[in-house]
C-alpha atoms as a PDB file:
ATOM      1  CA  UNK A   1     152.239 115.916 119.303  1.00  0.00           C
ATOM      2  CA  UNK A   2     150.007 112.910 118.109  1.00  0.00           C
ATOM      3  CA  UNK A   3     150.863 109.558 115.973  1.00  0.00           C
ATOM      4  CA  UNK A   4     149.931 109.978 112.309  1.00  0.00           C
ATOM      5  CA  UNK A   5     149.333 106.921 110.808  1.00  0.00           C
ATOM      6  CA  UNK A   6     150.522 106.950 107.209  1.00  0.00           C
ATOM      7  CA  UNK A   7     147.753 104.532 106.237  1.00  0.00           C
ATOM      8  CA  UNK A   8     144.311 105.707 106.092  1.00  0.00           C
ATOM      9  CA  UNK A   9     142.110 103.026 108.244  1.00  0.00           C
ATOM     10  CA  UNK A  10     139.710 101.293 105.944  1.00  0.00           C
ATOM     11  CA  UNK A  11     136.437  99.979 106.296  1.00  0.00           C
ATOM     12  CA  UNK A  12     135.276  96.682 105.993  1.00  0.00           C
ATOM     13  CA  UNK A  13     133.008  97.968 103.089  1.00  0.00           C
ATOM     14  CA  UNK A  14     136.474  99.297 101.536  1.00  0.00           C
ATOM     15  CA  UNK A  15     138.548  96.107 101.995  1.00  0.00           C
ATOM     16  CA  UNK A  16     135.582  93.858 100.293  1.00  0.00           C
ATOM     17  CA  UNK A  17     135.325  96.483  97.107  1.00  0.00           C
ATOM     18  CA  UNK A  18     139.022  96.270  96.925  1.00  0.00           C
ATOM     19  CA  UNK A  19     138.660  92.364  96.862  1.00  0.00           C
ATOM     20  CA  UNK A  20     135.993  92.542  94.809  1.00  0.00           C
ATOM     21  CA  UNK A  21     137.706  94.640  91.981  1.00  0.00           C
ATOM     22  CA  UNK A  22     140.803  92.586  92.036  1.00  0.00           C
ATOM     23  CA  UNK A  23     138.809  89.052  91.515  1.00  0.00           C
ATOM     24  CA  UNK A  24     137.074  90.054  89.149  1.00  0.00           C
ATOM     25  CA  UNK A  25     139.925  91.276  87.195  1.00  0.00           C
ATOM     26  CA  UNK A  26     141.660  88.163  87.931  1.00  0.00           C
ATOM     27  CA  UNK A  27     138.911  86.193  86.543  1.00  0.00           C
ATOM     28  CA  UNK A  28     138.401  88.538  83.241  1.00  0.00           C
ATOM     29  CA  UNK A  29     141.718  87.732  82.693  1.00  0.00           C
ATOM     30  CA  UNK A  30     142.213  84.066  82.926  1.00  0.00           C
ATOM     31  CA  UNK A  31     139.108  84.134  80.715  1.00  0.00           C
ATOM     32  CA  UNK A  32     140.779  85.828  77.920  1.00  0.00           C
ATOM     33  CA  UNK A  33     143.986  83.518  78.498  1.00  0.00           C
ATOM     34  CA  UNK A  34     141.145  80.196  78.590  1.00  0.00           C
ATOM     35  CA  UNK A  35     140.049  81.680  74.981  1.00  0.00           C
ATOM     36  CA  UNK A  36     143.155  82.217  73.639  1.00  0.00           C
ATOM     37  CA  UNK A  37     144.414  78.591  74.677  1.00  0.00           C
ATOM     38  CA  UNK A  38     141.547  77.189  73.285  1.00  0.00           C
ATOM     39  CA  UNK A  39     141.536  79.019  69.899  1.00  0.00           C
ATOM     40  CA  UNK A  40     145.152  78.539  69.523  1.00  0.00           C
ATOM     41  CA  UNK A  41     144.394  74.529  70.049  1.00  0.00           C
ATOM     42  CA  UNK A  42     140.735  74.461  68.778  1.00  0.00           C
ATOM     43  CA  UNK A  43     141.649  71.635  65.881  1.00  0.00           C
ATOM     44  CA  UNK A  44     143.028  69.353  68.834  1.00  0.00           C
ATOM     45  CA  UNK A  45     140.046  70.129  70.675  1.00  0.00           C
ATOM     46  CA  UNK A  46     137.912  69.280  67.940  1.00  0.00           C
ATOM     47  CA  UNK A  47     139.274  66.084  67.079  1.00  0.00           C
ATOM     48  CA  UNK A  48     139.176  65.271  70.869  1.00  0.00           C
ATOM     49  CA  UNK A  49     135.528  65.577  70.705  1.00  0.00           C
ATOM     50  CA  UNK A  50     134.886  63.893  67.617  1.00  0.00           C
ATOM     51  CA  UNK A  51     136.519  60.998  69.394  1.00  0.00           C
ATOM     52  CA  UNK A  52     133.716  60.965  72.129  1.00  0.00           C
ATOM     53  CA  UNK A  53     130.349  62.165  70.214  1.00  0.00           C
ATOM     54  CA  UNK A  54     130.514  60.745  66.528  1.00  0.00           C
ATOM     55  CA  UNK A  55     130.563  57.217  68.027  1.00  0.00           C
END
C-alpha cells in the first residue's frame, strides 16, 4: 500500500499565480486604505501643501 500525500504537489507556475493573486490583493487593498486616509485628512493635507507651493 503506497503513501498518499494529502497535499497535491504544485508547480512552480502554481506557486507564482498564487503569489501573484495574493499581492495584488494586498496592494488593492492598502490602496483603498491610502484613499480613505487621505480623504478622511484631505484639509490637513491641503494646508500642508499650501505651506510649500503658494510661497
Amino acid at each position: 500500500m503506497g503513501y498518499k500525500s494529502r497535499k497535491r504537489h504544485k508547480s512552480r507556475r502554481e506557486k507564482f499565480r498564487d503569489v501573484l493573486r495574493n499581492t495584488r490583493v494586498i496592494i488593492l487593498f492598502a490602496f483603498i486604505a491610502l484613499l480613505l486616509y487621505a480623504y478622511m485628512n484631505r484639509r490637513e493635507i491641503w494646508a500642508w501643501l499650501k505651506t510649500y507651493w503658494y510661497g
